[in-house]
Protein backbone atom coordinates (compact mmCIF):
# COMPACT_ATOMS: atom_id res chain seq x y z
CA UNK A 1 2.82 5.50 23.81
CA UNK A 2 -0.12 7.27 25.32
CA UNK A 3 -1.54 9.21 23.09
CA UNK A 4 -1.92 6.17 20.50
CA UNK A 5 -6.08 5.62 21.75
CA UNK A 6 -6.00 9.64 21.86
CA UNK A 7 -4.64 10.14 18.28
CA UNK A 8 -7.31 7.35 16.66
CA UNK A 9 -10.00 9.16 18.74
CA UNK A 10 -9.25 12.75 17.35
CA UNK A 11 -9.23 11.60 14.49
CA UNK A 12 -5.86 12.37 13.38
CA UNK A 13 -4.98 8.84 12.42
CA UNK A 14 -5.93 7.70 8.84
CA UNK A 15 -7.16 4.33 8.13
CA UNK A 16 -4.28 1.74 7.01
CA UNK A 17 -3.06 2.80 3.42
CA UNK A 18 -1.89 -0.97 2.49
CA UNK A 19 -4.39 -3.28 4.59
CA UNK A 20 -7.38 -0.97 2.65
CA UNK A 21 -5.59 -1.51 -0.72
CA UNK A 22 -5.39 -5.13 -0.68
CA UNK A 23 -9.06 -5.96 0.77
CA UNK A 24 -10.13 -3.09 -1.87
CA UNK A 25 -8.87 -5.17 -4.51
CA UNK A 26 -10.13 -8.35 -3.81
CA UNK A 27 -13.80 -6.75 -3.32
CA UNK A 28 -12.72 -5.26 -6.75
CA UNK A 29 -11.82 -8.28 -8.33
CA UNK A 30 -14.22 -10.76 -6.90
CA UNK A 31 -16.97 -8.65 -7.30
CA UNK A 32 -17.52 -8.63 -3.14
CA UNK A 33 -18.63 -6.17 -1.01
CA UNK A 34 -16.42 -7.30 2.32
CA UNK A 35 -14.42 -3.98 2.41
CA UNK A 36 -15.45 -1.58 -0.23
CA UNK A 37 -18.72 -0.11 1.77
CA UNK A 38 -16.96 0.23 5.36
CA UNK A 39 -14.38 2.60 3.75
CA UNK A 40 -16.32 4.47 0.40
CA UNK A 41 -17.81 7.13 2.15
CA UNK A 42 -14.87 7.93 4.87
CA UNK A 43 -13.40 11.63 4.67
CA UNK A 44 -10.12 9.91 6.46
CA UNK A 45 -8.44 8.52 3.45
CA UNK A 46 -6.27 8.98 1.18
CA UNK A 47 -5.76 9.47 -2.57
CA UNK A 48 -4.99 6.20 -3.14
CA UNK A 49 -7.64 4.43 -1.48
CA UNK A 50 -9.91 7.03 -3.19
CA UNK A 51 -8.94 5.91 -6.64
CA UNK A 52 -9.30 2.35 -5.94
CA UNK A 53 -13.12 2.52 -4.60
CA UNK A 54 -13.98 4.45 -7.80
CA UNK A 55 -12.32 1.87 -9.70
CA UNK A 56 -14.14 -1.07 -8.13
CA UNK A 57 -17.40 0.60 -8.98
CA UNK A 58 -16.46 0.78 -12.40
CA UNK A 59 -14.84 -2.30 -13.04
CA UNK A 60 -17.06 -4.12 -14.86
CA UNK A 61 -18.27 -1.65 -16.72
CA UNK A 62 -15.07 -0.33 -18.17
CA UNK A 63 -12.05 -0.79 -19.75
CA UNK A 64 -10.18 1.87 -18.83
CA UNK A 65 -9.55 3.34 -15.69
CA UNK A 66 -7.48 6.16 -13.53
CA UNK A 67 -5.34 5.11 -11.09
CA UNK A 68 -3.69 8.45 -10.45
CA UNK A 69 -0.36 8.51 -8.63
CA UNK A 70 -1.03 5.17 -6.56
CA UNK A 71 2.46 2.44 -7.77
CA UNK A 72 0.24 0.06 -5.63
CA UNK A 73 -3.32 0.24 -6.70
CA UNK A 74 -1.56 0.37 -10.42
CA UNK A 75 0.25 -2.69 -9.76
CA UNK A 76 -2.17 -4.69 -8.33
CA UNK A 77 -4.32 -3.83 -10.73
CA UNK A 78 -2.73 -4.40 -13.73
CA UNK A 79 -0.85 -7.63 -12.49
CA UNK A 80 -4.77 -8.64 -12.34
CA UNK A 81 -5.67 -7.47 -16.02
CA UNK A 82 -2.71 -9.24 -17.28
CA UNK A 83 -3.49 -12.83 -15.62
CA UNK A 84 -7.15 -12.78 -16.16
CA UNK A 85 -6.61 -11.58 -19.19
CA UNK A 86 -8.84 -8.64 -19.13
CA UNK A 87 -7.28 -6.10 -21.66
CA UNK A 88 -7.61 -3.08 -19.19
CA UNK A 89 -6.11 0.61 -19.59
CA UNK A 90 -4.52 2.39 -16.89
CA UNK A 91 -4.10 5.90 -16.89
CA UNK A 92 -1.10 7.30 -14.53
CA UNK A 93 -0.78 10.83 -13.26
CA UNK A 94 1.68 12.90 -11.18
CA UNK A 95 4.72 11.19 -10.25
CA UNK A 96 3.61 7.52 -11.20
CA UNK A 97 4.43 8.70 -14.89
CA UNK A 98 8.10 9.38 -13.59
CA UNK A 99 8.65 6.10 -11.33
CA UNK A 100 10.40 2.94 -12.95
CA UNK A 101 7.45 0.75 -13.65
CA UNK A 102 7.69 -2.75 -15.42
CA UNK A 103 5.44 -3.38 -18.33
CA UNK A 104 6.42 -6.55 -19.29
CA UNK A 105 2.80 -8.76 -19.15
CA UNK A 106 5.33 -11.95 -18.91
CA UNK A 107 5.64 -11.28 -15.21
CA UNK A 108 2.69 -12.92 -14.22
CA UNK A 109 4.46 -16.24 -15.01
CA UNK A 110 7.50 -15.36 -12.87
CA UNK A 111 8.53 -16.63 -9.22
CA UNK A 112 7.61 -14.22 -6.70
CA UNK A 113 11.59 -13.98 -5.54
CA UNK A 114 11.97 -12.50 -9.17
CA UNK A 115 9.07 -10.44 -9.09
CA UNK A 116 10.16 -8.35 -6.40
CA UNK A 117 13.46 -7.45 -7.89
CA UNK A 118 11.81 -5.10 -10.37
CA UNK A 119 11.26 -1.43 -10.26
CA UNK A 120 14.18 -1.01 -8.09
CA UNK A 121 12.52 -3.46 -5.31
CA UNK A 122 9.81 -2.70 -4.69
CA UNK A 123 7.71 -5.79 -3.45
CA UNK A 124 4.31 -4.85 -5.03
CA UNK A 125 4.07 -6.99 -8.07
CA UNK A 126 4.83 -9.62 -5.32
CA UNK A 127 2.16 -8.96 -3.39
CA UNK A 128 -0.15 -8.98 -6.76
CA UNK A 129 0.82 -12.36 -7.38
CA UNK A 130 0.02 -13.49 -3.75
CA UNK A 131 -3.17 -11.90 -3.95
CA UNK A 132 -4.56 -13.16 -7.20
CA UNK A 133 -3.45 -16.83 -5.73
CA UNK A 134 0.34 -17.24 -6.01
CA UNK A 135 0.91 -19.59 -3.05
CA UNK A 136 4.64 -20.17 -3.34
CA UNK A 137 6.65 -19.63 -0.30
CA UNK A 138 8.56 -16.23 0.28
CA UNK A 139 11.00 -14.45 2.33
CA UNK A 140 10.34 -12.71 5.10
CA UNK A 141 8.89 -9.59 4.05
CA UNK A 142 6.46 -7.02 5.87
CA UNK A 143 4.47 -6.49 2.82
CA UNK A 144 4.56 -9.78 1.88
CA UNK A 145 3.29 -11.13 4.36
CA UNK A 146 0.82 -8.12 5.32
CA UNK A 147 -0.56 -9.78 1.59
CA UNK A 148 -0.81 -12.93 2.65
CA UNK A 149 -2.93 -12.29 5.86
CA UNK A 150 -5.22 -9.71 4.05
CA UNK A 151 -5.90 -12.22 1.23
CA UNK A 152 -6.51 -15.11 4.97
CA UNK A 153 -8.28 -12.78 5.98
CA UNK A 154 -10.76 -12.13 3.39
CA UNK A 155 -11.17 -15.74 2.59
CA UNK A 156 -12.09 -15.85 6.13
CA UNK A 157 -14.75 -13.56 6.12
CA UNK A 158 -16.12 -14.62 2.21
CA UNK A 159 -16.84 -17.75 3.70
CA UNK A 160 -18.67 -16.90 6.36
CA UNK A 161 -20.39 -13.30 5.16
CA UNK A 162 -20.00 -10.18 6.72
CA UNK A 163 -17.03 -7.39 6.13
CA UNK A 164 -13.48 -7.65 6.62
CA UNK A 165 -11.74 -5.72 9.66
CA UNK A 166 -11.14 -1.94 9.24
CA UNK A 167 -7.78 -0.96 10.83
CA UNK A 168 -5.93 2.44 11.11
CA UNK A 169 -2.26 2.94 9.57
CA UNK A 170 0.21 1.43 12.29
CA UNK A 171 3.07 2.94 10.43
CA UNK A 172 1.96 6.62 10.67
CA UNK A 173 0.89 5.55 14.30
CA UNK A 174 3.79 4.43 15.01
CA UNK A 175 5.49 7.51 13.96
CA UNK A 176 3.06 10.14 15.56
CA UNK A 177 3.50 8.71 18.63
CA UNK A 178 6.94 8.55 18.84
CA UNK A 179 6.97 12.19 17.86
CA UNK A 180 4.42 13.05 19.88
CA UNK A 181 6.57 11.79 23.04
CA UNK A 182 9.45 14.05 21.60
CA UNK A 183 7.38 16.94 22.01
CA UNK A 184 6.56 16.02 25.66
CA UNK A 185 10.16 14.58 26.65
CA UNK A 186 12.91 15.86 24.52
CA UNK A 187 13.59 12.21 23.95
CA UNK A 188 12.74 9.91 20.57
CA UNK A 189 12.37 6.40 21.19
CA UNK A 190 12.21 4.98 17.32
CA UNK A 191 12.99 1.93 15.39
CA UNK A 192 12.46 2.00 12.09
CA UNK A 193 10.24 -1.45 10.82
CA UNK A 194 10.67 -1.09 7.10
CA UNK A 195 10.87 1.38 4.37
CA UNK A 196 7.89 3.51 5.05
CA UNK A 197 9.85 4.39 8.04
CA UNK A 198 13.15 5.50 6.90
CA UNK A 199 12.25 9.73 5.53
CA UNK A 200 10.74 10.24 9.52
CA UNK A 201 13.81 8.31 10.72
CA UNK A 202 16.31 9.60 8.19
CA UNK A 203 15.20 13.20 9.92
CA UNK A 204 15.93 12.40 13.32
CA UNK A 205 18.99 11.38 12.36
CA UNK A 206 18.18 7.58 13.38
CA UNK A 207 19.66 6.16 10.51
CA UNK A 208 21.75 7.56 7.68
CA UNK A 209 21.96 7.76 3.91
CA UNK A 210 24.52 4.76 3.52
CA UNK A 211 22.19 2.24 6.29
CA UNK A 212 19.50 3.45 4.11
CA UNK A 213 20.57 2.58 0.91
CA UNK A 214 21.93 -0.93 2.18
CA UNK A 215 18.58 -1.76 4.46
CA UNK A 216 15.86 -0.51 1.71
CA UNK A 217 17.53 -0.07 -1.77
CA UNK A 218 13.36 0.11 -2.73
CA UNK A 219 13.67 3.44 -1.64
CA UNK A 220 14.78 4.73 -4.63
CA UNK A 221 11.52 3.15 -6.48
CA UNK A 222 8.66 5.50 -4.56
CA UNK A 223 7.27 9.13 -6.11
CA UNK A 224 10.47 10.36 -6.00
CA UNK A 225 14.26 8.64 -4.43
CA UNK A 226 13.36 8.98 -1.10
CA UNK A 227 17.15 8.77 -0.51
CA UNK A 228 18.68 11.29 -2.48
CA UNK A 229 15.08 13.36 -1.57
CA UNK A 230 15.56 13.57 1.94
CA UNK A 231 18.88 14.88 1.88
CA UNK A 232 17.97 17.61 -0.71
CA UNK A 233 14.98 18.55 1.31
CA UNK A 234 17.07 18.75 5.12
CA UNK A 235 19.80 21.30 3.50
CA UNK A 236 16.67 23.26 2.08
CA UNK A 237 15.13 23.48 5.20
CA UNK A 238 18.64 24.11 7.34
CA UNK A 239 18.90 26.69 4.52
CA UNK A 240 16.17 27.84 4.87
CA UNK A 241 14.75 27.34 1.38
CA UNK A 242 11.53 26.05 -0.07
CA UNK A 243 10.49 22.65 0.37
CA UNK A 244 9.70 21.57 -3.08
CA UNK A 245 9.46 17.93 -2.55
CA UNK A 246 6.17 16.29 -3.95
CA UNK A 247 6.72 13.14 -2.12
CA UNK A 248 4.00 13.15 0.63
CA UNK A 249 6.43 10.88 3.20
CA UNK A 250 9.32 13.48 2.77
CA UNK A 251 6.71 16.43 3.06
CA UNK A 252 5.84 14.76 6.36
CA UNK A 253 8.89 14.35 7.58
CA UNK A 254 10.93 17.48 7.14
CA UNK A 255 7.56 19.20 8.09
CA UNK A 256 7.76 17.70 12.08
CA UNK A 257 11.39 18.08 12.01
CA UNK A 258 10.87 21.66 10.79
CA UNK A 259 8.41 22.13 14.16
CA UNK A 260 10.26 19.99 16.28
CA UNK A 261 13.20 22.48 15.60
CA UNK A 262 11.25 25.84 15.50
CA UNK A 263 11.88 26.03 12.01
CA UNK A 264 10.13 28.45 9.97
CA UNK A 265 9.14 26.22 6.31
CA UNK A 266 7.71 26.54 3.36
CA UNK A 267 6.23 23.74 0.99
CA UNK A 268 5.22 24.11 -2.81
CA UNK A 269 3.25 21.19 -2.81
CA UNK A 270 1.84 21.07 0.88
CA UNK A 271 -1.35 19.24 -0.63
CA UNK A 272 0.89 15.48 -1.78
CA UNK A 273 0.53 14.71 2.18
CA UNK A 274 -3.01 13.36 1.38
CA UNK A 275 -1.85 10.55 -1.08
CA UNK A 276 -1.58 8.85 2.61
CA UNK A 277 -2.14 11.25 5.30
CA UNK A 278 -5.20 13.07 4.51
CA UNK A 279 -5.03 14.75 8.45
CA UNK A 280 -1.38 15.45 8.50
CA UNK A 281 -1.50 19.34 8.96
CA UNK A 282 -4.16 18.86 11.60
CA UNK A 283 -1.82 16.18 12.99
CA UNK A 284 0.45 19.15 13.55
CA UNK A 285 -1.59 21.67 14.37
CA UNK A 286 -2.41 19.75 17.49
CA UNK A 287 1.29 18.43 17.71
CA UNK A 288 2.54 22.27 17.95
CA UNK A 289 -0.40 22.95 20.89
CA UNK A 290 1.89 19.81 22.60
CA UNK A 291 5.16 21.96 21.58
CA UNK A 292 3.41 24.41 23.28
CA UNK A 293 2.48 22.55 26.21
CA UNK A 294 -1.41 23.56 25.30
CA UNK A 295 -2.78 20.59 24.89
């Protein structure tokens, strides 16, 4: 991968979507400033992360709050109100208003095994009940455990004063370079890691519907089902129709496939790419100068 240093230092790489959200809501909720300040005033993130720093500045203040189309920064959050007790409002936008979404305040007393069973899988109301101090053992999980060493982490670092560690998404990383290299070589060399994966890998035609469906049945839990999504959105584009998805991983996908093939596309909603990917189209701007072999 040699363009992974390259990519960070262009500044094409945002900062890590989940790692941000689960420091940002510990600052939030312990009234810290460990993580919050490295990342407030940053032009390289993305909706999410956005919502949550305005939150945390408003916090204590108020009792209602927007948490726009983020299912994480929602989750977490409200998990949070509903164990503490704090009574708070959450006001959803976008596709958040159309995603399965437990609101059931009982949860907080559940086992984490159970907890990540709702909302068709997805592990976030886990990960809120690791993070506000559920120490129970758990599977195996990448997000699971990605909670568990954020919430070491800033334990770490509360003790001892300072601010947490800022790191850069590895999942999109992972993923530019790999199609960066398929620019250069013809060749992909990619193994999709866990769900965020599967739209850029369902494209390549690394995995398939069915291994999707039986690997990462969350899928059908994100802003829209990324399943049934990504096969819409490949026979628009090998029809050459509109891409009308408004799920920012499927955008991103379909849109390097699209230049990877010398496709011609057209999104309606080009903008949802920033919920996590606030440089995507100048991601491919320089990825189609590689295409190109100018740069």
């Amino acid at each position: 991968m040699k363009d992974k240093n390259n990519l960070i230092k262009k500044g094409l790489i945002p900062i890590a979507k989940y790692w941000s959200a689960r420091l940002g809501l510990l600052d939030t909720l312990n009234n810290t400033s460990h993580f919050i300040p490295l990342v407030e005033n940053r032009k390289d993130i993305g909706d999410d992360l956005e919502a949550l720093i305005r939150i945390s500045k408003e916090w204590n203040t108020k009792k209602e709050h927007n948490v726009g189309e983020g299912g994480a920064v929602y989750r977490f959050l409200q998990f949070a109100s509903w164990k503490y007790g704090l009574g708070k409002k959450f006001i959803k936008e976008g596709t958040l208003l159309e995603r399965p979404v437990c609101d059931n305040p009982d949860i907080i007393n559940w086992p984490i095994s159970k907890l990540i069973t709702l909302d068709e899988g997805i592990s976030q109301w886990g990960s809120a009940a690791i993070l506000t101090g559920n120490t129970e053992p758990t599977k195996d999980d990448y997000f699971l455990n990605l909670s568990k060493e954020a919430l070491a982490h800033y334990n770490e670092v509360h003790k001892k004063g300072g601010y947490c560690e800022l790191r850069y998404d590895d999942t999109l990383l992972y993923q530019a370079n790999a199609y960066i290299d398929l620019l250069k070589t013809g060749h992909l060399e990619f193994k999709p890691r866990h769900q965020d994966d599967y739209c850029f890998a369902r494209a390549f035609g690394i995995v398939q519907k069915p291994e999707g469906e039986k690997r990462w049945p969350e899928l059908r839990g994100h802003e829209s089902n990324r399943l049934e999504e990504m096969e819409k959105e490949l026979y628009n584009l090998e029809n050459r129709k509109d891409i009308d998805s408004r799920d920012h991983r499927v955008v991103q996908a379909i849109a390097e496939l699209a230049l990877a093939k010398g496709i011609r596309d057209l999104y309606n909603d080009p903008g949802c790419v920033t919920k996590s990917w606030p440089q995507f189209w100048d991601f491919m701007e320089y990825a189609k100068k590689v295409r190109d072999r100018k740069a």
